[in-house]
N, C-alpha and C. Protein backbone atom coordinates (compact mmCIF):
# COMPACT_ATOMS: atom_id res chain seq x y z
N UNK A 1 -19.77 -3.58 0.03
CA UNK A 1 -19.71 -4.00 -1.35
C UNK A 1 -20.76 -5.07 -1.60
N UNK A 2 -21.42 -4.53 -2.59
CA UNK A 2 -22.40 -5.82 -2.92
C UNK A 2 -21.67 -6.99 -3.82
N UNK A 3 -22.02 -8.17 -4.21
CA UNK A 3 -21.26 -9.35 -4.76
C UNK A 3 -21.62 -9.36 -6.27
N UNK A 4 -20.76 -8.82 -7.21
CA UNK A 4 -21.27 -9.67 -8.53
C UNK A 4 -22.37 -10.61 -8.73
N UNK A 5 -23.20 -10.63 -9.72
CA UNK A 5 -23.93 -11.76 -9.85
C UNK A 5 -23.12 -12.87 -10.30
N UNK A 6 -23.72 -13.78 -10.24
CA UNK A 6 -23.27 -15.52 -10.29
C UNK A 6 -23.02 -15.74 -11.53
N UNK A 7 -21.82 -16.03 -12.91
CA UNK A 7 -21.69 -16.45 -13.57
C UNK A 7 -22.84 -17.70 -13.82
N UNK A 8 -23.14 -17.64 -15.42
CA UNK A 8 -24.40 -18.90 -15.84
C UNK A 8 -23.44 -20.24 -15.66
N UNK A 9 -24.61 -21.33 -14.96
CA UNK A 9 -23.48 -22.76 -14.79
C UNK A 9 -22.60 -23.03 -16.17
N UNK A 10 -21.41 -24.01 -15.50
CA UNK A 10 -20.77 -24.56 -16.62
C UNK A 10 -20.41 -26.05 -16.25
N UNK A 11 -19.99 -26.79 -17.32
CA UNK A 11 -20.47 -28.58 -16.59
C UNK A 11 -19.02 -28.26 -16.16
N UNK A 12 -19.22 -29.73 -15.20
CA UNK A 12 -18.32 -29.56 -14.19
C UNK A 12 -17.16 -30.31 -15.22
N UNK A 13 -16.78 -30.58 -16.40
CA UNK A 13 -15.64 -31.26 -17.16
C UNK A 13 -15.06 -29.54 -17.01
N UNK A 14 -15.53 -28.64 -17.00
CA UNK A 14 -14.67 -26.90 -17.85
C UNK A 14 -14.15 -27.30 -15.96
N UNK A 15 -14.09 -27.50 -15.21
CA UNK A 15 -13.87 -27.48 -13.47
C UNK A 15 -12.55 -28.09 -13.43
N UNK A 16 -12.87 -29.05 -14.03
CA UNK A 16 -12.00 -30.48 -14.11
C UNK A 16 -10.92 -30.05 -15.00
N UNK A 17 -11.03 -29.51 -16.33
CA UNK A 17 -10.24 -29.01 -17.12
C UNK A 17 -8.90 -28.56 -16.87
N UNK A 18 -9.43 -27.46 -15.51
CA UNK A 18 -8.39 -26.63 -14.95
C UNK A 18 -7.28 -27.24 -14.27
N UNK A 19 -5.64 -26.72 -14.39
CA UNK A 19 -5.15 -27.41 -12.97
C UNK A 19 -4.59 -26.33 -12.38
N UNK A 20 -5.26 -26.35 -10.89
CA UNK A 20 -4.96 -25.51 -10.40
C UNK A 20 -3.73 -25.93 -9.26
N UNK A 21 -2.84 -25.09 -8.93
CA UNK A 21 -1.64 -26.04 -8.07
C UNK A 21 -1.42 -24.69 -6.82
N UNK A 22 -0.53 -24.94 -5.89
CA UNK A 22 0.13 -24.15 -4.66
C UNK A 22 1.21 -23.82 -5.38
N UNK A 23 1.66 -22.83 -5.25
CA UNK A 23 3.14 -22.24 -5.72
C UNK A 23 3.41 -21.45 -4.45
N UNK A 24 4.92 -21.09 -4.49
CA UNK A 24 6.19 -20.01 -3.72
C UNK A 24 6.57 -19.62 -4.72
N UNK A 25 6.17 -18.15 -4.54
CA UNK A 25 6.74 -17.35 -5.27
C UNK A 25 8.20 -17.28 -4.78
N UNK A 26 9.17 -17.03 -5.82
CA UNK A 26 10.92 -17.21 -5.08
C UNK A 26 10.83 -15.36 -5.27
N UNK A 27 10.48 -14.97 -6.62
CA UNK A 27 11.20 -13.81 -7.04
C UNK A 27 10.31 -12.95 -7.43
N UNK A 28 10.19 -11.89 -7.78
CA UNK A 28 9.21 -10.58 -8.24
C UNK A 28 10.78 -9.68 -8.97
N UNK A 29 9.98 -9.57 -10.47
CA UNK A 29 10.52 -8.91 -10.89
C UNK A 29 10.07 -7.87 -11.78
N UNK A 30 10.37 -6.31 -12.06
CA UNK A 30 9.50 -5.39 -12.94
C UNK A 30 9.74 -6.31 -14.36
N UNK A 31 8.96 -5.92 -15.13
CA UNK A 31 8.94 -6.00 -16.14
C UNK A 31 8.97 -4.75 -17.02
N UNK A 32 9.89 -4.75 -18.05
CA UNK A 32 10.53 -3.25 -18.23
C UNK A 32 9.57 -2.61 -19.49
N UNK A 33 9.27 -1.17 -19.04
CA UNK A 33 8.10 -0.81 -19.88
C UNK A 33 7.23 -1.33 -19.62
N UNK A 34 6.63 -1.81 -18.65
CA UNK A 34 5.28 -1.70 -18.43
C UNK A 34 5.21 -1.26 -16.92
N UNK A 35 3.79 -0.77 -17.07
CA UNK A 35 3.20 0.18 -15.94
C UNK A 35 2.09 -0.60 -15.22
N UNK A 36 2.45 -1.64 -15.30
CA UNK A 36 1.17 -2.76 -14.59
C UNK A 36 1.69 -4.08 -14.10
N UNK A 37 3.00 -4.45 -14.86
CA UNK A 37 3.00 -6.39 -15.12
C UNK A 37 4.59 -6.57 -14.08
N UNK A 38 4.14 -7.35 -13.58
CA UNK A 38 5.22 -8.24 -12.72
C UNK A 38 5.97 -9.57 -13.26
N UNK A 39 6.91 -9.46 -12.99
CA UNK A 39 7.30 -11.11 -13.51
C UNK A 39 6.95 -11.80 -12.24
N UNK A 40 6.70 -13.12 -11.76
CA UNK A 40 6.90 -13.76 -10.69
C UNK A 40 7.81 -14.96 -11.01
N UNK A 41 8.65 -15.45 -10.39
CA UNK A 41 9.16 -16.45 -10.82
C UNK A 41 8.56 -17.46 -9.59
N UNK A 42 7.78 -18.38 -9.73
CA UNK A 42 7.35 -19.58 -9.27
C UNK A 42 7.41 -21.05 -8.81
N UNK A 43 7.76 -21.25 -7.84
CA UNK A 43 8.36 -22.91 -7.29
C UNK A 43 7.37 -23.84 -7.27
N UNK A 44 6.88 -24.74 -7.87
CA UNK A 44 5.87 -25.73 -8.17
C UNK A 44 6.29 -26.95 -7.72
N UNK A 45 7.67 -27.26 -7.22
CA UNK A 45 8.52 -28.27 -6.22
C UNK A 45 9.37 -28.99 -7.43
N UNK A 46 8.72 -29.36 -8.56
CA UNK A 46 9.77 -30.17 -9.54
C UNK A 46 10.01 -29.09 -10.62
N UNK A 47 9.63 -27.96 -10.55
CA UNK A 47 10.01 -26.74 -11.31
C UNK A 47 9.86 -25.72 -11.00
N UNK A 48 9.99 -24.51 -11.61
CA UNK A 48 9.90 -23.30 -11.62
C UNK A 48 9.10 -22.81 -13.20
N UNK A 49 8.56 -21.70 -12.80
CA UNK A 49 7.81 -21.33 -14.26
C UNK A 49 7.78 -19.60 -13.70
N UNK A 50 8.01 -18.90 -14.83
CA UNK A 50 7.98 -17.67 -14.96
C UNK A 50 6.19 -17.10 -15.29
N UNK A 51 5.49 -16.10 -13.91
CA UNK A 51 4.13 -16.03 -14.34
C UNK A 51 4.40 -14.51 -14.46
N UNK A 52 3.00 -13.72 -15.44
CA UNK A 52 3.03 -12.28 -15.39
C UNK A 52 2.34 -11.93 -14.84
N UNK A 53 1.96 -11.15 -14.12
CA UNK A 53 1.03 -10.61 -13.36
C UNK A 53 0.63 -8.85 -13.11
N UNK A 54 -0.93 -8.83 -13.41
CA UNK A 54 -0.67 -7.14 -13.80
C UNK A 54 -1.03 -6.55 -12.23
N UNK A 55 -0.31 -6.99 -11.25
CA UNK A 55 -0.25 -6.05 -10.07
C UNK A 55 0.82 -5.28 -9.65
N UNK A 56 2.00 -4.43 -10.51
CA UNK A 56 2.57 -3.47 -10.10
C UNK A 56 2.14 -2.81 -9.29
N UNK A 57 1.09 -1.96 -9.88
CA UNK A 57 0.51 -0.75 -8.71
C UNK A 57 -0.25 -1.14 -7.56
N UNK A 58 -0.83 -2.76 -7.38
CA UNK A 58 -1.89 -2.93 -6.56
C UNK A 58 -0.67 -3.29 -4.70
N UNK A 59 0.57 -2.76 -5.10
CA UNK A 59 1.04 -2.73 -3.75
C UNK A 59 2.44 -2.25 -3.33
N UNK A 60 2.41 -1.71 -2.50
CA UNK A 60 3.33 -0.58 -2.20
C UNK A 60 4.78 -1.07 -2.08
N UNK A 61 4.90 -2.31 -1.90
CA UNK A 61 6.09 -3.34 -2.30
C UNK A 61 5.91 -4.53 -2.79
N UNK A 62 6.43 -4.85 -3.74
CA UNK A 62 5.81 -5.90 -4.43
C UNK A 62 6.77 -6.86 -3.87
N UNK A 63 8.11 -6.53 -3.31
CA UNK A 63 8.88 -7.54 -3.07
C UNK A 63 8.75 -8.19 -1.89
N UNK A 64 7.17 -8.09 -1.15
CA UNK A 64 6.60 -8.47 0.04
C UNK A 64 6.04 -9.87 -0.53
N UNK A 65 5.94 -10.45 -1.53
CA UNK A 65 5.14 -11.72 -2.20
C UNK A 65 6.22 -12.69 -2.20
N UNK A 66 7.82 -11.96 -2.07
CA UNK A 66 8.88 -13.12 -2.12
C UNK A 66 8.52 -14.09 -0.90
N UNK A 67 8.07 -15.53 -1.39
CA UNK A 67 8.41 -16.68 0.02
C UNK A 67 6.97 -16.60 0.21
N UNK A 68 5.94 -16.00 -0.51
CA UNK A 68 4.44 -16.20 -0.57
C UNK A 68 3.68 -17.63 -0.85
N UNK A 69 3.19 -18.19 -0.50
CA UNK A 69 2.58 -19.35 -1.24
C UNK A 69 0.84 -18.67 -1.97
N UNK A 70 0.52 -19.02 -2.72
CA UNK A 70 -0.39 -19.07 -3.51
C UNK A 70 -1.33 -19.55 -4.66
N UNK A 71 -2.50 -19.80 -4.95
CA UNK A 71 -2.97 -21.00 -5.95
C UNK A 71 -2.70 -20.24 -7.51
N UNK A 72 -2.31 -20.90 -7.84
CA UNK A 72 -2.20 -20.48 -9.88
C UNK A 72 -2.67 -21.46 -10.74
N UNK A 73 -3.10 -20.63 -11.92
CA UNK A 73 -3.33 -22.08 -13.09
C UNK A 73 -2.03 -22.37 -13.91
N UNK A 74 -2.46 -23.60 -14.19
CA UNK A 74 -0.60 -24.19 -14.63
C UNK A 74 -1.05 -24.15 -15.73
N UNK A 75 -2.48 -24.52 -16.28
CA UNK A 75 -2.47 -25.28 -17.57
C UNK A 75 -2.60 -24.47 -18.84
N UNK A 76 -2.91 -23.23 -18.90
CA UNK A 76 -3.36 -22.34 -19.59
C UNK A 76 -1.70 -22.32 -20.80
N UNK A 77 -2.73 -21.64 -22.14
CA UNK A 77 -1.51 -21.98 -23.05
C UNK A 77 -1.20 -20.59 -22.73
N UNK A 78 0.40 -20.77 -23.03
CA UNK A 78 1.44 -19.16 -22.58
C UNK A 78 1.06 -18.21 -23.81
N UNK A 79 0.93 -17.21 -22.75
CA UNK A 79 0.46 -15.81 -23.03
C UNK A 79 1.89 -15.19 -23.09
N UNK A 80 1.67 -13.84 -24.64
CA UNK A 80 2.93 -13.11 -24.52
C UNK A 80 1.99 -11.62 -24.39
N UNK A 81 3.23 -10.97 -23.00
CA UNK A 81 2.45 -9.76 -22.90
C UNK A 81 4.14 -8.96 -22.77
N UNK A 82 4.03 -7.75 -23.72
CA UNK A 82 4.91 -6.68 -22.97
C UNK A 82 6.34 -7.66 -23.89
N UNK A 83 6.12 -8.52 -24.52
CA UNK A 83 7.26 -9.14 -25.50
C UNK A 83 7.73 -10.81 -24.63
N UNK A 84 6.94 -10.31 -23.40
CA UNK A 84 7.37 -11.61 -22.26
C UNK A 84 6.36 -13.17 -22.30
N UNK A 85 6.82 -14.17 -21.91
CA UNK A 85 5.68 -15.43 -22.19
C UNK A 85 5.59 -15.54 -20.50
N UNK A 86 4.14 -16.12 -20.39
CA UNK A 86 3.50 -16.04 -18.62
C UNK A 86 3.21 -17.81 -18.97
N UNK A 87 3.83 -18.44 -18.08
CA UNK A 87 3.52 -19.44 -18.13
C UNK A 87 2.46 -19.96 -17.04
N UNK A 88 1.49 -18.64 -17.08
CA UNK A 88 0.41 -19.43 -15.85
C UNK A 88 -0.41 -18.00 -15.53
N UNK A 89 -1.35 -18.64 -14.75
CA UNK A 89 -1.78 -17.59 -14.22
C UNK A 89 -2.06 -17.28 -12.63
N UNK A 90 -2.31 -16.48 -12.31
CA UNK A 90 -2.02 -15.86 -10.41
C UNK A 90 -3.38 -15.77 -10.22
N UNK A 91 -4.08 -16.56 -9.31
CA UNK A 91 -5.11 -16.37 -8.95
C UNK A 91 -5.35 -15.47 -7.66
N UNK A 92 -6.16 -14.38 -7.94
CA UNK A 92 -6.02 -13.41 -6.54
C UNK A 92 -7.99 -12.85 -6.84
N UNK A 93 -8.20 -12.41 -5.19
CA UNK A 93 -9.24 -11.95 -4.85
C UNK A 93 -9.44 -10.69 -4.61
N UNK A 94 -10.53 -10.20 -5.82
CA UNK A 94 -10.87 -8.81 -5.41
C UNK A 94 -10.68 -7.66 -6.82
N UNK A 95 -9.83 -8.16 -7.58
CA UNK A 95 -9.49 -7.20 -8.60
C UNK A 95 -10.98 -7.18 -9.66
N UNK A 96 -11.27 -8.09 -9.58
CA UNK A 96 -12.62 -7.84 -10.92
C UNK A 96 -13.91 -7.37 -10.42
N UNK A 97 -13.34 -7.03 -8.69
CA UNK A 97 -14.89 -6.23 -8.12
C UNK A 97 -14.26 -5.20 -7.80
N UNK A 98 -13.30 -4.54 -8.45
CA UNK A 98 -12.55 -3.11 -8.26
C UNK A 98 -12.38 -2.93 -6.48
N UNK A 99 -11.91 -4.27 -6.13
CA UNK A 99 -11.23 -3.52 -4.50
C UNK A 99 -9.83 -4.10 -4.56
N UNK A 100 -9.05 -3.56 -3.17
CA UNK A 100 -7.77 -3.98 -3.40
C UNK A 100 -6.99 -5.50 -3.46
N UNK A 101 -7.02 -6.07 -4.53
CA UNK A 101 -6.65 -7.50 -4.64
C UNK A 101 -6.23 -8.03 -3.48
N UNK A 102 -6.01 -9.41 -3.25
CA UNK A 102 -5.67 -10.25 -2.16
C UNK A 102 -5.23 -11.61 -3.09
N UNK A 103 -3.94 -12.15 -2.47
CA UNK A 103 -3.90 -13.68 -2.77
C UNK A 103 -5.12 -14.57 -2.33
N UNK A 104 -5.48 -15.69 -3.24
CA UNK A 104 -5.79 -16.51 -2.86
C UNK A 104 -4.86 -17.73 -2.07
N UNK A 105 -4.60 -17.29 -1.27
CA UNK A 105 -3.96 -18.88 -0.28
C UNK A 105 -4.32 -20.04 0.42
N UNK A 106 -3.55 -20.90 0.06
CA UNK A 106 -3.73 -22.19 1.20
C UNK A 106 -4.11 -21.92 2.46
N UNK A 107 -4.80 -22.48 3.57
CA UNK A 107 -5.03 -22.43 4.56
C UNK A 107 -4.02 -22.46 5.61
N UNK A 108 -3.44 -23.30 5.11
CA UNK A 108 -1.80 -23.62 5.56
C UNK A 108 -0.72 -23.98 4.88
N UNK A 109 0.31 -24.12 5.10
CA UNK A 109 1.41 -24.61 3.86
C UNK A 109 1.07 -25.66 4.00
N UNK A 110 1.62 -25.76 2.01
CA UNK A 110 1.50 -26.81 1.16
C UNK A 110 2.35 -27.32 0.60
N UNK A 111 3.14 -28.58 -0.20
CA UNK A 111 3.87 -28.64 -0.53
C UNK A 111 3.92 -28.21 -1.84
N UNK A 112 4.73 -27.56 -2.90
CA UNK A 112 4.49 -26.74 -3.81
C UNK A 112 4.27 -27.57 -4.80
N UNK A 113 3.41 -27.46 -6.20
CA UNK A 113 3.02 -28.08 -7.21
C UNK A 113 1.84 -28.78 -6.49
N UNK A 114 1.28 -28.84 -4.90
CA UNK A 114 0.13 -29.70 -5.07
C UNK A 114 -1.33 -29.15 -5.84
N UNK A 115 -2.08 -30.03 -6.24
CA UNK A 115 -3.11 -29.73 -6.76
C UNK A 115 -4.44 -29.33 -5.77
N UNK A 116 -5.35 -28.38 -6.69
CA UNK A 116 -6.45 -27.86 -5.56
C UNK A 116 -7.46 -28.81 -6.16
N UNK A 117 -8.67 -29.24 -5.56
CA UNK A 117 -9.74 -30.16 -6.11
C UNK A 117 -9.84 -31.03 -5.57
């Protein structure tokens, strides 16, 4: 696979902007009528937040992500998809270069809600 080209710079405040945190996923749930979107329900350590995520099909059990850790954006304003609100978003590797997605994870566990940066 060759690599996408390089997005044009952006100042580093749009970097800063973001907050990106570690989550555990607790739960995976379908989301009814749709043919793509997951619920995740998410442990951030002083909360939980419900994220959507359109990887139904990208795995042969989805209920393999329960007890997952992974980086998400917290800050993004909630999205309604499918009638549902995503309070975040799932950061994963691979879907926008059409191969089979991958979490982005910590190197090692983290404590949940910490920040990346």
């Amino acid at each position: 696979m060759t690599p996408a080209p390089v997005k044009p710079p952006v100042p580093y405040s749009a970097l800063e902007a973001l907050d990106v945190r570690a989550g555990t996923i607790v739960r995976v749930e379908d989301v009814p009528k749709s043919d793509k979107l997951l619920r995740l329900t998410v442990s951030f350590g002083d909360h939980e937040r419900r994220i959507l995520s359109g990887m139904k099909q990208e795995r042969a059990n989805p209920q393999e992500l329960v007890g997952r850790q992974a980086l998400f954006v917290v800050n993004l304003e909630p999205r309604k998809m499918m009638g549902e609100t995503s309070e975040g978003m799932l950061f994963d590797l691979g879907y926008a270069d059409g191969i089979a997605p991958a979490l982005a994870v910590p190197e090692r566990p983290m404590p949940d809600g910490v920040r990346a940066g």
